[in-house]
N, C-alpha and C. Protein backbone atom coordinates (compact mmCIF):
# COMPACT_ATOMS: atom_id res chain seq x y z
N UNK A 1 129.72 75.77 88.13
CA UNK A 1 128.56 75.18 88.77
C UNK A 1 127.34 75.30 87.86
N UNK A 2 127.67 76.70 87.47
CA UNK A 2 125.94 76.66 86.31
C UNK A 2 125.48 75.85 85.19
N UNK A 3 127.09 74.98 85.03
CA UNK A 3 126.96 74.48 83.55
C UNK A 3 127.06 73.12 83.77
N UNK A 4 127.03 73.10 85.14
CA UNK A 4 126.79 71.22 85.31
C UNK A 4 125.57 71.34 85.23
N UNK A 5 124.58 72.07 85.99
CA UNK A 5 123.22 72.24 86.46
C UNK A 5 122.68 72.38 85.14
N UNK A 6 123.18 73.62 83.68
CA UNK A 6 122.44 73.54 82.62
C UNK A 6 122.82 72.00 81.83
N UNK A 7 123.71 71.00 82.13
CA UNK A 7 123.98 69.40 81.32
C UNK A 7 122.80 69.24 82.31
N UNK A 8 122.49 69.22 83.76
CA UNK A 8 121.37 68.08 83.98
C UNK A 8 120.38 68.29 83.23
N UNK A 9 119.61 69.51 83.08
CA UNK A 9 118.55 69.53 82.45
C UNK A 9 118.50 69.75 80.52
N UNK A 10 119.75 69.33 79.70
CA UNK A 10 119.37 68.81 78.74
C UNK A 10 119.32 67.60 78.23
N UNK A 11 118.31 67.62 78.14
CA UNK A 11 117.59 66.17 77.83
C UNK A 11 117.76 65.37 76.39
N UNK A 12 118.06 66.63 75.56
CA UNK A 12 117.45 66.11 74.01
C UNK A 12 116.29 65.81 73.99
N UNK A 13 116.14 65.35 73.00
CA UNK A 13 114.62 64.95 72.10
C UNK A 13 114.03 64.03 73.09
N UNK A 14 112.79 64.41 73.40
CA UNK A 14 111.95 63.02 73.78
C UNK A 14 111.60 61.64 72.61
N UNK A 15 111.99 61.17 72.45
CA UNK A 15 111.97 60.37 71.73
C UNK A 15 110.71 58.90 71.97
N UNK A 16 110.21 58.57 70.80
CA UNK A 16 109.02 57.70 70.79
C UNK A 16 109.51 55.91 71.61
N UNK A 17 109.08 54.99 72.54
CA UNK A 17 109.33 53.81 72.46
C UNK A 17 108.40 53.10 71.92
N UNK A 18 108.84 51.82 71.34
CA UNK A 18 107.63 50.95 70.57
C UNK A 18 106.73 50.14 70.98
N UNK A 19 105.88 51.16 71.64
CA UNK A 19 104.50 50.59 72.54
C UNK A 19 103.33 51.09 71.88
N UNK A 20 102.71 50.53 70.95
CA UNK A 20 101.68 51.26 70.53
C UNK A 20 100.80 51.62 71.94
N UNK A 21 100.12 51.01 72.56
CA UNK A 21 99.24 50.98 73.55
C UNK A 21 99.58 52.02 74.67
N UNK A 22 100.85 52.45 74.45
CA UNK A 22 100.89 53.73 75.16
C UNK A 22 101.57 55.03 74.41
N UNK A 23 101.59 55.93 74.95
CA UNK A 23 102.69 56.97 74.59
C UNK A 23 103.80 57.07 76.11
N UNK A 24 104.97 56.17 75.16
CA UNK A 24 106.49 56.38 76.29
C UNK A 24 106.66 56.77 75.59
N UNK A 25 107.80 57.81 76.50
CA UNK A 25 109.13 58.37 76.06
C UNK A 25 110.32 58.22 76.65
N UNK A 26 111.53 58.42 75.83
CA UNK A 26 112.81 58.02 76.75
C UNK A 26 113.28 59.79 75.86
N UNK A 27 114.37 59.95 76.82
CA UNK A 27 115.14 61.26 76.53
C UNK A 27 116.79 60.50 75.83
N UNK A 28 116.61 61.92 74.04
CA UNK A 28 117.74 61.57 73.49
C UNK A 28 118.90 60.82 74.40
N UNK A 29 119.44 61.99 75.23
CA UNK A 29 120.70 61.64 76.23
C UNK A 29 120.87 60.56 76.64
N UNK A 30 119.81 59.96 77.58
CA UNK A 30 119.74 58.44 77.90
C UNK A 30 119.73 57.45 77.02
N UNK A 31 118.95 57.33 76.07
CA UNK A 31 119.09 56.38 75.18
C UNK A 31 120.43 56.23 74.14
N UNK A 32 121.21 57.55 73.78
CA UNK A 32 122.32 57.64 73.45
C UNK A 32 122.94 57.18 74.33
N UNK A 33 123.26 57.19 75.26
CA UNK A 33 124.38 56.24 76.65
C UNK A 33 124.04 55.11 76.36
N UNK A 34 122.91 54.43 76.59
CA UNK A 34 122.88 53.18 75.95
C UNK A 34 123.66 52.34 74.99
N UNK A 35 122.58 53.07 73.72
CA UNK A 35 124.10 52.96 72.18
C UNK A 35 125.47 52.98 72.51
N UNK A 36 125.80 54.07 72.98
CA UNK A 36 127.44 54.03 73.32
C UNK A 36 128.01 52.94 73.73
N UNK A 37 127.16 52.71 74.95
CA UNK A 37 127.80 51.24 75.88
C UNK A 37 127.19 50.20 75.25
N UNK A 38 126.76 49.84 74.13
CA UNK A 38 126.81 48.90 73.49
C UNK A 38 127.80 48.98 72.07
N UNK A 39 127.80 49.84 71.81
CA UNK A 39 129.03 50.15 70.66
C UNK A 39 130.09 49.54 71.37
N UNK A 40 130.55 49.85 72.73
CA UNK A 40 131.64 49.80 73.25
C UNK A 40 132.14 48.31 73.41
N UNK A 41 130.90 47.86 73.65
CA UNK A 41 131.04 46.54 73.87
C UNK A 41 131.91 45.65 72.49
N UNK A 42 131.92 46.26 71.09
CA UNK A 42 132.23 45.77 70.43
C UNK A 42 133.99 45.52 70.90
N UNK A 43 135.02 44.64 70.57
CA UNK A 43 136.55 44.71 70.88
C UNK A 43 137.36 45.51 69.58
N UNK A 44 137.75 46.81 69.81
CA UNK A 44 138.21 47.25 68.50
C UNK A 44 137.41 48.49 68.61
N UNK A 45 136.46 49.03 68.86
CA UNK A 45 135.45 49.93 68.84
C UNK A 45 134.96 50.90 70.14
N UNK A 46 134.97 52.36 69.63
CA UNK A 46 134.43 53.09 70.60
C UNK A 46 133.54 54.06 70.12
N UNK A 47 132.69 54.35 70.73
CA UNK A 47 131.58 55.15 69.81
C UNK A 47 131.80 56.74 70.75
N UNK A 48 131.88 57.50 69.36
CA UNK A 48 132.44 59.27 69.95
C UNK A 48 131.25 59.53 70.04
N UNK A 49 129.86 59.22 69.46
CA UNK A 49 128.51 60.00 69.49
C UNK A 49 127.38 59.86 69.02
N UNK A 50 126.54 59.87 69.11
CA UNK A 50 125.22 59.68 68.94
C UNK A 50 124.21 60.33 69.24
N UNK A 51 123.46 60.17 67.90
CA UNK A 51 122.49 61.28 67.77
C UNK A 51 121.38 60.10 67.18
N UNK A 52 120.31 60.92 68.09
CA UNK A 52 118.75 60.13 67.61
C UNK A 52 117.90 60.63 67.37
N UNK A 53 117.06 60.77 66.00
CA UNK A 53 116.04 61.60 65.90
C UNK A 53 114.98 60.81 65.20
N UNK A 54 113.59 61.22 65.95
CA UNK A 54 112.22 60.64 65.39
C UNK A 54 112.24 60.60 63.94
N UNK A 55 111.64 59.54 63.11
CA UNK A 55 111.29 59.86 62.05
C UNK A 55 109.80 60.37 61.44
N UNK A 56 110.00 60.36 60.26
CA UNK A 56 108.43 60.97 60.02
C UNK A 56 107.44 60.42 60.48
N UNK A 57 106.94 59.73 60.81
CA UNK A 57 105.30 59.95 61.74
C UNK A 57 105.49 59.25 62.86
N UNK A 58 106.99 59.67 63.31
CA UNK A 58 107.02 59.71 65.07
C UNK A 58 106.92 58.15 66.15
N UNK A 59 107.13 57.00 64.96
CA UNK A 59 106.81 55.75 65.86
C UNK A 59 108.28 55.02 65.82
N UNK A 60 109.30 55.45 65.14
CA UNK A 60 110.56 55.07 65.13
C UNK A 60 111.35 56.67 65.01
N UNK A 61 112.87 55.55 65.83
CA UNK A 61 114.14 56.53 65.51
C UNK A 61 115.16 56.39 64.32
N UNK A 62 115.81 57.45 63.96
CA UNK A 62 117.19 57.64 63.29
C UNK A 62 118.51 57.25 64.22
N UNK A 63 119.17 56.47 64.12
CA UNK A 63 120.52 56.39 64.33
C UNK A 63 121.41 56.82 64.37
N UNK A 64 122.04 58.43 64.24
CA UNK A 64 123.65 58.57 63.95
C UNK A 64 124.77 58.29 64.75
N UNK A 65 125.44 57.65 64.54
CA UNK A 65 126.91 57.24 65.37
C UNK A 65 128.30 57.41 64.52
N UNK A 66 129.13 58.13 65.93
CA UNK A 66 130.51 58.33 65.40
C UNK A 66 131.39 57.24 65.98
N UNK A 67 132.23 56.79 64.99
CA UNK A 67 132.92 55.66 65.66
C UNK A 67 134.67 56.27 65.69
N UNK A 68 135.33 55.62 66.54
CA UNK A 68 136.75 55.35 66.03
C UNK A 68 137.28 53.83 66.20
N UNK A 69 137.70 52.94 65.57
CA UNK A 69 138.19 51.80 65.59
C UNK A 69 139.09 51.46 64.98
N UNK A 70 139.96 50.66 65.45
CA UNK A 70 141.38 49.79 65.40
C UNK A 70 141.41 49.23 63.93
N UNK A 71 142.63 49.31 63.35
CA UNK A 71 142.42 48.59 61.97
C UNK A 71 143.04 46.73 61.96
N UNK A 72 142.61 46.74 63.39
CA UNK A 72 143.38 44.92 63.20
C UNK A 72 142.29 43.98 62.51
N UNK A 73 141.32 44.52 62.36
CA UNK A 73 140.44 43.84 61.37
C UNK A 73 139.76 44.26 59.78
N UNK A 74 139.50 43.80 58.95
CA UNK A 74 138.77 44.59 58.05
C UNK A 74 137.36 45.48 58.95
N UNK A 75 136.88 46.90 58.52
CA UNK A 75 136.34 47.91 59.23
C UNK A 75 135.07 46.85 58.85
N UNK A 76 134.36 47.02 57.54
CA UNK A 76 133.08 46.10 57.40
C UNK A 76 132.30 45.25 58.65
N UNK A 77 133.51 44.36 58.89
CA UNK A 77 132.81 43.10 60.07
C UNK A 77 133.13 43.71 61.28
N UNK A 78 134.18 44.86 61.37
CA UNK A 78 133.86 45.21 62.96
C UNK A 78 132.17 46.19 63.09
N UNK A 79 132.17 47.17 61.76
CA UNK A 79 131.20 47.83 61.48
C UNK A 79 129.94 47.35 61.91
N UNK A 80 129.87 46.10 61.21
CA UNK A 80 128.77 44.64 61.35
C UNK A 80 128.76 44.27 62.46
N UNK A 81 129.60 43.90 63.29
CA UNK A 81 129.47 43.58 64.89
C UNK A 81 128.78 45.00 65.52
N UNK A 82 129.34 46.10 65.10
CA UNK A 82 128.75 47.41 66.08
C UNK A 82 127.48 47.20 65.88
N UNK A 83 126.92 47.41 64.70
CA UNK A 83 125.62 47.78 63.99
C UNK A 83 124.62 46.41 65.06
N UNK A 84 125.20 45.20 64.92
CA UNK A 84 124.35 44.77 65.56
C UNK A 84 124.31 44.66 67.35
N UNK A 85 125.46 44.81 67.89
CA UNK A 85 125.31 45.24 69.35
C UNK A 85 124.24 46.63 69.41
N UNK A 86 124.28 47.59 68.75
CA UNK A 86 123.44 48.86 68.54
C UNK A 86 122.25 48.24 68.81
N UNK A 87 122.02 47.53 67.69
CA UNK A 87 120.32 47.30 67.39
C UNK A 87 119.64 46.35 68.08
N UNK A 88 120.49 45.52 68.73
CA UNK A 88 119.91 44.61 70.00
C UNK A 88 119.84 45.38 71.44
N UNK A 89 120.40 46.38 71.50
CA UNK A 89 119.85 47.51 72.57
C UNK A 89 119.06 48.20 72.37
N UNK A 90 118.91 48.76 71.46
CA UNK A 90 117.77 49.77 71.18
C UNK A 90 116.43 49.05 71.51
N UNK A 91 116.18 47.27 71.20
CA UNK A 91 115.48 46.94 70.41
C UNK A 91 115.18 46.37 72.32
N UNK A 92 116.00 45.22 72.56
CA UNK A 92 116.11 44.67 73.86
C UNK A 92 115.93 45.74 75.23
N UNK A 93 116.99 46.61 74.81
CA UNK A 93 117.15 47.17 76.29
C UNK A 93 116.56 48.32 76.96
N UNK A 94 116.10 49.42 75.45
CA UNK A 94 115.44 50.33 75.58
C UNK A 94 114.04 50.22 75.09
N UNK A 95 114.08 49.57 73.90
CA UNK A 95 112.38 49.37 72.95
C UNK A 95 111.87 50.47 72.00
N UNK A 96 113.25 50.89 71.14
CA UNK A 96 112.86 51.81 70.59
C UNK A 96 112.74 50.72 69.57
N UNK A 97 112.04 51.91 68.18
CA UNK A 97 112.25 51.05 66.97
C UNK A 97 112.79 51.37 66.04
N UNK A 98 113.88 51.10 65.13
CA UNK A 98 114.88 51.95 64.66
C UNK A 98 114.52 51.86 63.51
N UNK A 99 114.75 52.73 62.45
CA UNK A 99 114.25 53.12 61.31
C UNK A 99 115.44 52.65 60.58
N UNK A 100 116.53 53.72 60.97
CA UNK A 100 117.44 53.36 60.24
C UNK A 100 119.04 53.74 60.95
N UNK A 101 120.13 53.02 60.60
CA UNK A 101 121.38 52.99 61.44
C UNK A 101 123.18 53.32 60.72
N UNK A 102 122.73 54.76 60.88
CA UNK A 102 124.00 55.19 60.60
C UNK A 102 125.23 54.82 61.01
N UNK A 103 126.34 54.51 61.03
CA UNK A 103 127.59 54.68 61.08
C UNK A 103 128.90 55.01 60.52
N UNK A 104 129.63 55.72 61.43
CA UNK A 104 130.72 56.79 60.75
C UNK A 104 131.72 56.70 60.88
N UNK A 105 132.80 55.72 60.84
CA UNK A 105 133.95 55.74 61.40
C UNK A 105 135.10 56.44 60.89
N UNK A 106 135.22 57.55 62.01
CA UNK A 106 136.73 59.11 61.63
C UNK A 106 137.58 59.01 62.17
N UNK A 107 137.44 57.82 63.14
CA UNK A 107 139.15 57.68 63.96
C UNK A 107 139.66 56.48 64.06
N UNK A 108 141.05 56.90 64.12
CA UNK A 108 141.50 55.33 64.61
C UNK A 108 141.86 55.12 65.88
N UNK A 109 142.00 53.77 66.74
CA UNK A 109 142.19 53.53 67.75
C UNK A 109 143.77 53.37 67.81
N UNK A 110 144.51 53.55 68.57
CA UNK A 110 145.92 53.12 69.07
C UNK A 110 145.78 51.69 69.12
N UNK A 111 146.75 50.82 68.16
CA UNK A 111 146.54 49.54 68.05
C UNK A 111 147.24 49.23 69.51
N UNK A 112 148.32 49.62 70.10
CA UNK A 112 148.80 49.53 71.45
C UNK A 112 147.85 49.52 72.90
N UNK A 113 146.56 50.36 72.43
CA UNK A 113 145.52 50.20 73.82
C UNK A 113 144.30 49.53 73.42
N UNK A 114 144.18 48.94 72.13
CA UNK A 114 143.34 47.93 72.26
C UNK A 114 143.59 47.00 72.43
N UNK A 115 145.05 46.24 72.06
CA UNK A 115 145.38 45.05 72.36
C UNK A 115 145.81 44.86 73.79
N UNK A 116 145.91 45.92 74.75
CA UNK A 116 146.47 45.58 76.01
C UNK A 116 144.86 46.04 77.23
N UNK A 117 143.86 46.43 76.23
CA UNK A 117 142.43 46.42 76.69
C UNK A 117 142.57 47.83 78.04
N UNK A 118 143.73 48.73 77.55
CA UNK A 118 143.66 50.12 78.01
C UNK A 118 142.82 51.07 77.34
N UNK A 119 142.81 52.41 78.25
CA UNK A 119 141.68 53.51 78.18
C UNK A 119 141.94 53.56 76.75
N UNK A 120 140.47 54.60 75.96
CA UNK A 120 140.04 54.68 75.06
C UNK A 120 141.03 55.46 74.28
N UNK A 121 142.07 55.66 74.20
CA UNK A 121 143.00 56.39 73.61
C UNK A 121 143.08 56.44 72.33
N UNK A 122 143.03 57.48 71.41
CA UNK A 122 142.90 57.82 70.17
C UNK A 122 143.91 57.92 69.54
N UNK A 123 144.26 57.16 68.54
CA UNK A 123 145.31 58.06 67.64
C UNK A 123 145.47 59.56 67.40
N UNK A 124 146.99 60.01 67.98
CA UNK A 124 146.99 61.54 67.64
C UNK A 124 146.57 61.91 68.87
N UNK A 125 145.76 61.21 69.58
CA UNK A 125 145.41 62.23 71.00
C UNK A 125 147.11 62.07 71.89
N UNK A 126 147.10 62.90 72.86
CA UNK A 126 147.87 62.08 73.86
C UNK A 126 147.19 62.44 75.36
């Protein structure tokens, strides 16, 4: 019970949105769910993680994302599809402003549950 109660209240980073005219903030956590479910959106692609951190003078974010994806395509253009589902959320859905956009891809997907559009199943997991 204590350690659901200590996940509600971490937040991560408050992080800057791109409003000059005010000071918003959105919390790491949330805005990482975002990313994710737009990573996800890519076909071939699932994003293990994300990390966002202010950059130097605090009016944009850093990007890091872990990917695992399917090799039925060259990685590049699925890479290229993620990168830009990413950055049309950040940009559209949340209003951050992104500095810059990491991606990492360390896993592969089970070519068997992407083509039959089953759970996120990893190579090697079972």
């Amino acid at each position: 019970m204590i350690n659901a109660v200590r996940a509600e209240v971490r937040l991560g980073a408050l992080l800057p949105l791109d409003d000059s005219a005010h000071d918003v903030r959105i919390a790491e956590s949330a805005a990482a769910r975002v990313l994710r479910r737009a990573a996800d959106t890519v076909p071939g692609a699932r994003a293990a993680s994300c990390r966002l951190t202010a950059t130097g003078n605090g009016t944009a974010v850093h990007i890091t994302m872990t990917l695992a994806a399917a090799l039925d395509q060259p990685l590049p253009d699925r890479a290229a599809r993620v990168r830009r589902a990413v950055l049309q959320a950040a940009d559209h859905e949340l209003g951050l402003a992104v500095s810059d956009l990491d991606l990492k891809i360390d896993t592969v997907l089970d070519p068997a549950v992407v083509s039959s559009g089953g759970p996120t199943k990893r190579s090697g997991q079972r």
